[in-house]
Protein backbone atom coordinates (compact mmCIF):
# COMPACT_ATOMS: atom_id res chain seq x y z
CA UNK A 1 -20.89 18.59 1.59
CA UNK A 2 -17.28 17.87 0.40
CA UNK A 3 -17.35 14.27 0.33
CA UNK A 4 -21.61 14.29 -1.09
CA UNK A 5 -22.96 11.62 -2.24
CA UNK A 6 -23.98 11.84 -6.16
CA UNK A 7 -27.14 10.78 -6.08
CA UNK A 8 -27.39 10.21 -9.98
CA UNK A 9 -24.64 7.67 -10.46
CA UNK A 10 -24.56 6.73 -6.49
CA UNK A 11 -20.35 7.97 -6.25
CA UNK A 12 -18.90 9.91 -3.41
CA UNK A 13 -16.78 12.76 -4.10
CA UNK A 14 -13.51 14.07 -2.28
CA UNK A 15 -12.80 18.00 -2.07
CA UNK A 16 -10.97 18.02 -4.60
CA UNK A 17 -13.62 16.87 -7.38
CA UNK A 18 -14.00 19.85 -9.27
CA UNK A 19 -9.96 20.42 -9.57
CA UNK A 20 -9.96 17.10 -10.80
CA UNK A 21 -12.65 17.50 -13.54
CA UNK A 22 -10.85 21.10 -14.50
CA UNK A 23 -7.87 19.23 -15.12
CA UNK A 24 -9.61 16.88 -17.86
CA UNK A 25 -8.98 14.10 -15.63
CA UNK A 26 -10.71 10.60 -16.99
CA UNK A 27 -12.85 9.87 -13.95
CA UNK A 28 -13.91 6.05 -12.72
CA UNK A 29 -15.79 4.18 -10.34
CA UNK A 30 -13.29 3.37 -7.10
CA UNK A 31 -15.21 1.66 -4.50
CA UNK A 32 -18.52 4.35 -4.64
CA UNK A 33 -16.04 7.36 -5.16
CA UNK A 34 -15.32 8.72 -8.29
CA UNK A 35 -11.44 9.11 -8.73
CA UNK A 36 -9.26 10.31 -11.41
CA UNK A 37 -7.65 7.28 -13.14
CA UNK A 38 -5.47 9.57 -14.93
CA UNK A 39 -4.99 13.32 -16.13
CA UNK A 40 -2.52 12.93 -19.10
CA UNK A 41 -1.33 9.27 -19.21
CA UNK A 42 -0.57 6.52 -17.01
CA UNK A 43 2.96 6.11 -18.22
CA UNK A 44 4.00 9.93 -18.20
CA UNK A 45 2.46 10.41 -14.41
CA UNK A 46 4.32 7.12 -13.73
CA UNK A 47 7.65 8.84 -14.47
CA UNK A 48 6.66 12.23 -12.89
CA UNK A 49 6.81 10.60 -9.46
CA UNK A 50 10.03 7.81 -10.19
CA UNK A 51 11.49 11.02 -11.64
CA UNK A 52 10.79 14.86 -10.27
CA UNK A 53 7.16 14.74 -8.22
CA UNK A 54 3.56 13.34 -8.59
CA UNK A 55 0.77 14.61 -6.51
CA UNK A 56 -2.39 12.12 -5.42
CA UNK A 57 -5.65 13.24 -4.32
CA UNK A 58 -5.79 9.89 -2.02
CA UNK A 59 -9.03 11.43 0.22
CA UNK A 60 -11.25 8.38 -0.19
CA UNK A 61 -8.94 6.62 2.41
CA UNK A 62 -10.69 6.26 5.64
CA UNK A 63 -9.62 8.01 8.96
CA UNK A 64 -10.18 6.51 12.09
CA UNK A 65 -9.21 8.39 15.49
CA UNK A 66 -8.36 6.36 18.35
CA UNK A 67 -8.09 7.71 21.92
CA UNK A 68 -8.32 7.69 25.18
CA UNK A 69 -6.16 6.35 28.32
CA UNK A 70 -6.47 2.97 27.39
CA UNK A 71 -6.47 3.86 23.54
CA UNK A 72 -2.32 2.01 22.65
CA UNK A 73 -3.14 -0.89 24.89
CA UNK A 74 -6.31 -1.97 23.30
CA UNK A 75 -5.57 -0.69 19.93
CA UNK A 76 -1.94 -3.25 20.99
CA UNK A 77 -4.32 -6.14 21.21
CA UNK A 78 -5.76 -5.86 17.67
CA UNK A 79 -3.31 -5.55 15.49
CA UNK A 80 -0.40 -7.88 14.09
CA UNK A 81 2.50 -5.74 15.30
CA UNK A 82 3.76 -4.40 18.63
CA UNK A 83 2.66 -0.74 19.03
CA UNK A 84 4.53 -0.03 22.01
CA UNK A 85 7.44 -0.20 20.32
CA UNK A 86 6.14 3.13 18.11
CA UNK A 87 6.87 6.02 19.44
CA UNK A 88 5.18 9.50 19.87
CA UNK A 89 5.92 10.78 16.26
CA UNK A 90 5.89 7.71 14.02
CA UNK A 91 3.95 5.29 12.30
CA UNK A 92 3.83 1.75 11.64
CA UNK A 93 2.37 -0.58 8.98
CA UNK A 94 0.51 -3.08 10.25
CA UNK A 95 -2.18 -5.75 9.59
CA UNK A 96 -5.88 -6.13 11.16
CA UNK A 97 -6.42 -10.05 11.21
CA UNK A 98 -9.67 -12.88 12.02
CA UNK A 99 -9.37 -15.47 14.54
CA UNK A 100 -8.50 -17.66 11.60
CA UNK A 101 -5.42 -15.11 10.86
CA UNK A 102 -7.18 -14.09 8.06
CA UNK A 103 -6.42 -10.14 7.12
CA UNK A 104 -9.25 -7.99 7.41
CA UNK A 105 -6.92 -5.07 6.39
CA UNK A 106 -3.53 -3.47 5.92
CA UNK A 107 -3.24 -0.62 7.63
CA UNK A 108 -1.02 2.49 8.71
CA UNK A 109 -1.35 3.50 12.06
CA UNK A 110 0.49 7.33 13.31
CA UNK A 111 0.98 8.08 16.82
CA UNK A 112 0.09 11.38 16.83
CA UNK A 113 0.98 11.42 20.83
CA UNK A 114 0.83 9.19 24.21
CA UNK A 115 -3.02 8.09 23.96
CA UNK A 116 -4.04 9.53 20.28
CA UNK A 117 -3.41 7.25 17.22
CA UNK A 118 -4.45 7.92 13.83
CA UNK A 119 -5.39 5.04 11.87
CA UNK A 120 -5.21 5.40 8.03
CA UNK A 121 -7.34 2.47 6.33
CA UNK A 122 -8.49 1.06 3.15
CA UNK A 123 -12.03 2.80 1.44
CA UNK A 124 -13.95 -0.09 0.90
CA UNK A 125 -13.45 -1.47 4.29
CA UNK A 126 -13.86 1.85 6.47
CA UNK A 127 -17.17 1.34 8.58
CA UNK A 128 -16.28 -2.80 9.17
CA UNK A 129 -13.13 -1.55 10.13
CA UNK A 130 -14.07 1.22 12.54
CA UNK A 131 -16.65 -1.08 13.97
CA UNK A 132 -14.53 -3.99 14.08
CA UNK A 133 -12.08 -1.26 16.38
CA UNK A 134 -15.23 -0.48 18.54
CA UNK A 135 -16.15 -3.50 19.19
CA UNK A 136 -12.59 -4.95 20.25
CA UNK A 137 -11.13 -2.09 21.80
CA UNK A 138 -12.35 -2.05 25.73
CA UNK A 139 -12.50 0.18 28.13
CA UNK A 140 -11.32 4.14 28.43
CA UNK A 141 -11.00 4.03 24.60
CA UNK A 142 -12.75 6.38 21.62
CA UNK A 143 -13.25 5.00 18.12
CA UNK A 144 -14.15 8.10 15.93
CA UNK A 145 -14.32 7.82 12.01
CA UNK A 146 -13.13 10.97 11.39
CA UNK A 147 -12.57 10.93 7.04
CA UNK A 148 -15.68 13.29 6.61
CA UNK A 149 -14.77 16.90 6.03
CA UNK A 150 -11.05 15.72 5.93
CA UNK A 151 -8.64 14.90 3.19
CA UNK A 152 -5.60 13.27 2.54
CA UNK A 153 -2.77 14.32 -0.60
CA UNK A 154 0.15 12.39 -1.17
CA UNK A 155 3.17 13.93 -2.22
CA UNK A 156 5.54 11.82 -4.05
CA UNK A 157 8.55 11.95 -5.63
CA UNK A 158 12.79 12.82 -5.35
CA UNK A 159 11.55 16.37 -5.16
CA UNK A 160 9.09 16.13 -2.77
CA UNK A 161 10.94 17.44 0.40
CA UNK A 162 12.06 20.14 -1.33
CA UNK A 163 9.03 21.38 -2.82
CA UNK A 164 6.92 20.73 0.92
CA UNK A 165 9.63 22.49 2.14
CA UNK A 166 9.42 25.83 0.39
CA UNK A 167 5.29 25.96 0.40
CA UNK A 168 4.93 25.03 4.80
CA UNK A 169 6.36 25.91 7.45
CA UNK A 170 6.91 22.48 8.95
CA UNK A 171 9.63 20.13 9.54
CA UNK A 172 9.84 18.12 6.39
CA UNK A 173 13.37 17.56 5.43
CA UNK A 174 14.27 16.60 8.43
CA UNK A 175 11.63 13.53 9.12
CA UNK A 176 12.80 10.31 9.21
CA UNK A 177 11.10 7.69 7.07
CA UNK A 178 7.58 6.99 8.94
CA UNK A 179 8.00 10.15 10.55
CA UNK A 180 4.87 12.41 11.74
CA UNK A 181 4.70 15.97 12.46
CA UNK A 182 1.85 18.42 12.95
CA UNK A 183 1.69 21.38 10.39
CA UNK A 184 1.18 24.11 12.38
CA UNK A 185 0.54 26.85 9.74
CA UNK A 186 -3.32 25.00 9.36
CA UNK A 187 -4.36 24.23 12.62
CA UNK A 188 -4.36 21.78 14.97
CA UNK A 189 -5.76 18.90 12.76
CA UNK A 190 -3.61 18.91 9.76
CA UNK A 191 -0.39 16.44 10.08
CA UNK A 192 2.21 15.42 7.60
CA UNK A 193 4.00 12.02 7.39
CA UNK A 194 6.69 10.41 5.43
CA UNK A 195 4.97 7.70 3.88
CA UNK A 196 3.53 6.68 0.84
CA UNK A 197 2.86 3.80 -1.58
CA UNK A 198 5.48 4.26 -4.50
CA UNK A 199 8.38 2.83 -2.93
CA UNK A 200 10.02 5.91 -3.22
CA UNK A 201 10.56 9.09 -1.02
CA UNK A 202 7.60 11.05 -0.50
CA UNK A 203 4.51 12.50 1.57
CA UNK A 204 0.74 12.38 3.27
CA UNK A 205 -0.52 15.23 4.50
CA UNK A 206 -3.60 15.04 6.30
CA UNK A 207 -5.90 17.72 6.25
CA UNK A 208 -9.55 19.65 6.52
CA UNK A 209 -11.17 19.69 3.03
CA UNK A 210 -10.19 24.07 3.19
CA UNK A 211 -6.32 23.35 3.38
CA UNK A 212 -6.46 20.76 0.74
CA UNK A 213 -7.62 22.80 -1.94
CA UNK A 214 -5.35 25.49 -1.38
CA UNK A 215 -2.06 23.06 -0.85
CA UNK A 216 -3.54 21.11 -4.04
CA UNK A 217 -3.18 24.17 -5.73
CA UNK A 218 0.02 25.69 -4.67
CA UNK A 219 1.90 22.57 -4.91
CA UNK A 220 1.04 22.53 -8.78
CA UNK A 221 1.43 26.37 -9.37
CA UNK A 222 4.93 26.17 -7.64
CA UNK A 223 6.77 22.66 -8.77
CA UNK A 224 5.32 22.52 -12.44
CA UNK A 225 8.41 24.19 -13.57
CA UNK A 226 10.42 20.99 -11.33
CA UNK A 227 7.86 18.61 -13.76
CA UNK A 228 5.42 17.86 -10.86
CA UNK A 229 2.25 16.46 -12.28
CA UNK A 230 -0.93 15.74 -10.75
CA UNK A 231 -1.29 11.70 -10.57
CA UNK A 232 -4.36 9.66 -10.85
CA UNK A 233 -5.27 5.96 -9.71
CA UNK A 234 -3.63 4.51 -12.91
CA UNK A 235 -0.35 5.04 -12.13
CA UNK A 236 -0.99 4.97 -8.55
CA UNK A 237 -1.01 1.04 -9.22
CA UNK A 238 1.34 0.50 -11.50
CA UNK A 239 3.93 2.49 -8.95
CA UNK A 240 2.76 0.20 -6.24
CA UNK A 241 3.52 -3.25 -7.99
CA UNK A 242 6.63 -1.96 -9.64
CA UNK A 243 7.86 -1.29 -5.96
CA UNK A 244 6.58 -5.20 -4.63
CA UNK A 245 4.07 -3.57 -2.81
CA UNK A 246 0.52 -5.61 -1.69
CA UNK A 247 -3.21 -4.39 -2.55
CA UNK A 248 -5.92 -5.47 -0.24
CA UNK A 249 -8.35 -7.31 -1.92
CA UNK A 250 -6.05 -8.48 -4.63
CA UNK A 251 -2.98 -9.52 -3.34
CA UNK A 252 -4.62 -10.49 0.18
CA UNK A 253 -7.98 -11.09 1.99
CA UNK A 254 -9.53 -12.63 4.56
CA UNK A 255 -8.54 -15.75 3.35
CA UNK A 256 -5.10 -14.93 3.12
CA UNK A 257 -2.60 -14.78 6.22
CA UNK A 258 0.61 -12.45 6.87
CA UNK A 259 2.51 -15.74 6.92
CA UNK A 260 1.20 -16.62 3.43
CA UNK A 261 1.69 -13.29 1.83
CA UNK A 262 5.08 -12.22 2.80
CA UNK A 263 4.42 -10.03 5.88
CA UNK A 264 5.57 -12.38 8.92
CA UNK A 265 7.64 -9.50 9.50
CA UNK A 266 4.59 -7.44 10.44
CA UNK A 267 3.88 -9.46 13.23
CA UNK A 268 5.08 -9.29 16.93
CA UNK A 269 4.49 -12.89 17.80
CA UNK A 270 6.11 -12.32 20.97
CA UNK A 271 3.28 -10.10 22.22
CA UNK A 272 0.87 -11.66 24.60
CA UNK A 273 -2.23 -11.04 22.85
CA UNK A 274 -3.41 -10.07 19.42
CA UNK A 275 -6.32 -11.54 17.10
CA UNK A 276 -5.49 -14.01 14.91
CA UNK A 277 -2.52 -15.14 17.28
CA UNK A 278 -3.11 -18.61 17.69
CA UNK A 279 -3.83 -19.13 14.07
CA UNK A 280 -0.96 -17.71 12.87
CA UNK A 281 1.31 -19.86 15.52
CA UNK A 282 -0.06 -22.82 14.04
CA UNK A 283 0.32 -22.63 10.82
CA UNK A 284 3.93 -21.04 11.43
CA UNK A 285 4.64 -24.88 12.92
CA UNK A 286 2.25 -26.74 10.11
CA UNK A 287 3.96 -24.61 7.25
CA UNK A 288 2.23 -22.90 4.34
CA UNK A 289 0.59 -23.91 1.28
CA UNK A 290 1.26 -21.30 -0.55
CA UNK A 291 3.65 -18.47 -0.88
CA UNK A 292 3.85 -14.55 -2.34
CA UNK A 293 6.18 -13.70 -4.57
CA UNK A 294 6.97 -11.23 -7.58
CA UNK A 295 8.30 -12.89 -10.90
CA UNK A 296 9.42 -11.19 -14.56
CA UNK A 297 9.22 -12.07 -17.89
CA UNK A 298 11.82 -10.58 -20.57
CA UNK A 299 8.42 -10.59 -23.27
CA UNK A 300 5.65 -11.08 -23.03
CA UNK A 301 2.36 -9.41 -22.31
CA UNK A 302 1.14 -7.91 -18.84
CA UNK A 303 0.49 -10.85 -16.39
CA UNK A 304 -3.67 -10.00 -15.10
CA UNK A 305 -5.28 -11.26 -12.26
CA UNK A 306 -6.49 -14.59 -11.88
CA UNK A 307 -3.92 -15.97 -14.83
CA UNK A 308 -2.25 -19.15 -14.07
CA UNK A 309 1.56 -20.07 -13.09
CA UNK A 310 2.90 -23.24 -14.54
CA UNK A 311 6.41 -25.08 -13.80
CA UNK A 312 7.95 -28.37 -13.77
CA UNK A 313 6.00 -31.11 -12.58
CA UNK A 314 8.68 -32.48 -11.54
CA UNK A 315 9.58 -29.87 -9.27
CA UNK A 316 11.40 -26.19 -8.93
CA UNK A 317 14.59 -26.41 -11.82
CA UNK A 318 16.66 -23.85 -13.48
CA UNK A 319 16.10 -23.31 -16.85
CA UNK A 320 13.20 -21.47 -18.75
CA UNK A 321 9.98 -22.52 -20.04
CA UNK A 322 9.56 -22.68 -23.47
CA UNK A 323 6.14 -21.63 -25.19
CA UNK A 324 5.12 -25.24 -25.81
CA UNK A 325 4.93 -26.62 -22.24
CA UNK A 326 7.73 -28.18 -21.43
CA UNK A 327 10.78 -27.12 -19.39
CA UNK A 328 14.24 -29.71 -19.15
CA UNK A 329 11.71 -32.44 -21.09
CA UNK A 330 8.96 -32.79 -18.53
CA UNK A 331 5.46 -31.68 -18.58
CA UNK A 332 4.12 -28.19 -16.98
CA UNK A 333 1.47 -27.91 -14.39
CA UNK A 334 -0.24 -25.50 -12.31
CA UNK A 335 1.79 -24.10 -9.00
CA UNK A 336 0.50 -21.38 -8.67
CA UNK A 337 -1.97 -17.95 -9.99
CA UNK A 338 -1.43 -14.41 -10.49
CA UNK A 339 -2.64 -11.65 -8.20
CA UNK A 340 -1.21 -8.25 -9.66
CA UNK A 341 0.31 -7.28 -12.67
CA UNK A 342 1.89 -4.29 -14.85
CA UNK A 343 4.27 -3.11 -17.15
CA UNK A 344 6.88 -1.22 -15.80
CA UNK A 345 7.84 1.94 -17.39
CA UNK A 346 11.13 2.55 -15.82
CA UNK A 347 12.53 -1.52 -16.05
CA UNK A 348 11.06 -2.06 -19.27
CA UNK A 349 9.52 -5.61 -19.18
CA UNK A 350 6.23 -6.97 -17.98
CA UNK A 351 5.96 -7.73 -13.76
CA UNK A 352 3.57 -9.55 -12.08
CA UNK A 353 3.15 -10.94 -8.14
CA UNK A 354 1.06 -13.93 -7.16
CA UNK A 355 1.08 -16.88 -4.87
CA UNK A 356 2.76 -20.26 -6.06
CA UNK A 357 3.48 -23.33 -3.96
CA UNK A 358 6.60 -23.05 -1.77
CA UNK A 359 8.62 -25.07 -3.35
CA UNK A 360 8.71 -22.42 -6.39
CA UNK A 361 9.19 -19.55 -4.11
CA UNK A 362 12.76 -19.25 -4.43
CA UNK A 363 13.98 -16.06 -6.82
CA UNK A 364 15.72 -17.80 -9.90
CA UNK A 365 12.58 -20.50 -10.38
CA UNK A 366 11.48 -20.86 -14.27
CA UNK A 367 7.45 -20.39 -14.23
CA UNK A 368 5.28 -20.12 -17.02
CA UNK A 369 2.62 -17.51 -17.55
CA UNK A 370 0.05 -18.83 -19.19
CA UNK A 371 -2.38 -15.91 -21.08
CA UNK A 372 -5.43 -16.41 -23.50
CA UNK A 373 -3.92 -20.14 -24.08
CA UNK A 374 -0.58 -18.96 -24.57
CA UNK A 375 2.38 -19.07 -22.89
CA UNK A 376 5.35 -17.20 -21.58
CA UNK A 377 8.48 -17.58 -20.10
CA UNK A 378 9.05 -15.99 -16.35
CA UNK A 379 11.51 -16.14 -13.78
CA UNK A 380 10.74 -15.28 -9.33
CA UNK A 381 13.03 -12.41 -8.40
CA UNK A 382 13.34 -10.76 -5.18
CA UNK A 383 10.97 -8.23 -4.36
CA UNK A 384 10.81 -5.35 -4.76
CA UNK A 385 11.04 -4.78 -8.48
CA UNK A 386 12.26 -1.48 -8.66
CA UNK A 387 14.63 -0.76 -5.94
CA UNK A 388 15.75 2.94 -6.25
CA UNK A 389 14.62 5.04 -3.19
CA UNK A 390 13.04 1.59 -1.41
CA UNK A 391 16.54 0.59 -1.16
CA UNK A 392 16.39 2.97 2.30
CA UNK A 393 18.00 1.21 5.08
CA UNK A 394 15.12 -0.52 7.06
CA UNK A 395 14.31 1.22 9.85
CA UNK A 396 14.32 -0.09 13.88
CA UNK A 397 12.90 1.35 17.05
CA UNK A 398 14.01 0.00 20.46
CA UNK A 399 13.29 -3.30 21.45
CA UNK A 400 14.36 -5.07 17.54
CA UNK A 401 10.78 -4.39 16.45
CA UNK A 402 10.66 -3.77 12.78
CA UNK A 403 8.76 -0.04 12.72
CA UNK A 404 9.65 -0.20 8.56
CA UNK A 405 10.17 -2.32 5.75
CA UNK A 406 7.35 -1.05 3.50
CA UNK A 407 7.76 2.70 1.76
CA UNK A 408 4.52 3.19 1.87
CA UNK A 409 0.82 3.99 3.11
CA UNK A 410 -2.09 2.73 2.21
């Protein structure tokens, strides 16, 4: 079995294990699977995909087929954002929600044609989600978990197109941001998309285990000279949070809404039906509590989960916190916690992204970052961090519905 369960330590492997141990990679724990963290380093993979072309083995991702005649209409009625307005050929980032608005998951769903959708979602949550599909998705409708005997790569980078290009016979070059197109030269179920989660340009192909292994290989025979490098879950993250981008689990959860974390502009509240509907139209009138946002610090050490924000109690003023707790004269307090953090190789200062209360949402806002009893000066800024490539002009489809604002997948 490709994706066999190691029954000494209890981890699941992808296809592409044994490349991964050939290649010295330092291996970890990842939900049940074991993943390469990183090969080399974290930094130096980090600037192989801002800078020439990093390659992902990304397989643990689960794979959920949904079909049938009634397959976009149900699959419509579950999800935060208005499928209808995707058509055959793209994709679309979306959310799963609760009744309470909640999100269950972030997900990436392809329509691979009229009644077949592919739907790309997060490890850890791959049987809840594929039941929570069956079990809300009526009538002439399939729900198939798919992800065994199938992989997924991810091909990032400036050089990515041109590299995909030379190796398949597909239309790469030529696909629009959350594009999809079959790859003919391996069969009927092997797809590529332009999509990712760097911020930048880049690639998922979708593939049987066979294909995998051979297009793992070939893409690092062929661009090595262009400094492709293969690119582990280390750097994976810090890419992510360096281009604004959420983690389930971290940055969101069931306790969290879209409204809360940034992505109201995920959701098609002027569809009849979806799950978590009411909720969210609720609080949209009542307001929220708390907001996302991404924030800097000039020194300072890497902000890390669960670390507290502090500002003026007095309320949101300009001017920076100093070390001993005050800011204009007037005492600090808690506004607000940090979900993600890292230290960005290409901007070259500490970034982090948490929630804070509204009031201290606004980019310009002095916050302090408080760390093992110390503190440390931060400011909110717009996110993303790093705009490069994610600078892309947001993409629309018919209608006004946003199919785009996120470069990447999940």
């Amino acid at each position: 079995m490709t994706q066999s369960f190691n029954a000494a330590i209890g981890l699941r492997k992808t296809a592409l294990y044994e490349r991964h141990r050939a290649l010295g990679a330092k291996m970890t724990d990842f939900h049940g699977w074991e993943m390469p963290l990183y090969y080399t380093s974290i930094l130096e993979e980090h600037k192989a995909v801002r800078e020439a072309l990093g390659v992902f083995d990304i397989s643990h991702m689960g794979q959920v087929l949904v079909t049938g005649p009634d397959a976009l209409e149900q699959l419509n009625g579950v999800v935060v954002s208005d499928l209808a307005q995707v058509g055959e050929g793209r994709a679309c980032y979306t959310l799963l929600l609760n009744e309470r608005g909640g999100i269950l998951d972030d997900l990436i769903i392809y329509r691979l044609g009229e009644s077949d959708l592919l739907v790309i979602v997060n490890c850890a949550n791959r049987a809840s989600d594929t039941e929570w599909l069956r079990s809300h998705c009526r009538g002439s409708v399939t729900v198939t978990d798919i992800s065994d005997g199938r992989a997924i790569l991810a091909v990032q980078g400036p050089r990515a197109s041109r590299v995909l290009e030379q190796i398949l016979d597909a239309r790469v070059a030529g696909l629009g941001r959350f594009g999809v197109a079959p790859i003919r030269t391996m069969g009927t179920d092997a797809c590529l998309a332009r999509t990712g989660y760097t911020g930048g340009d880049g690639f998922e192909l979708f593939l049987p285990d066979q294909h995998a292994r051979k297009l793992w290989d070939l893409i690092l025979l062929q661009a090595k000279p262009l400094g492709a490098l293969p690119v582990g879950l280390g750097a994976r993250d810090t890419l992510r949070v360096e281009a604004g981008l959420r983690l389930y689990g971290g940055d969101m959860d069931e306790a969290t809404t879209p409204l809360e974390a940034g992505l109201a502009w995920t959701v098609a509240l002027h569809k009849r039906r979806f799950i978590g509907k009411d909720a969210l139209l609720k609080q949209q009138e009542t307001g929220v509590t708390r907001k996302f946002v991404g924030f800097e610090l000039s020194q300072g050490p890497v902000p890390r989960q669960g670390a507290e924000l502090l500002a003026d109690a007095g309320g949101a003023r300009p001017g920076q916190p100093d070390v001993g707790g005050r800011a204009g004269g007037a005492l600090l307090r808690r506004v607000g916690t940090v979900t993600s953090g890292t230290f960005s190789p290409i901007l070259s200062r500490p970034l982090g992204m948490g929630y804070v209360e509204p009031a201290f949402a606004k980019p310009g806002t002095a916050l302090t970052l408080t760390v093992r009893a110390q503190r440390y000066a931060a400011t909110v800024v717009k996110l993303p961090f790093w705009k490069g490539e994610s600078q892309q002009a947001v993409m629309k489809r018919p209608g006004g519905q946003v199919a785009e604002r996120r470069s990447s997948a999940t």
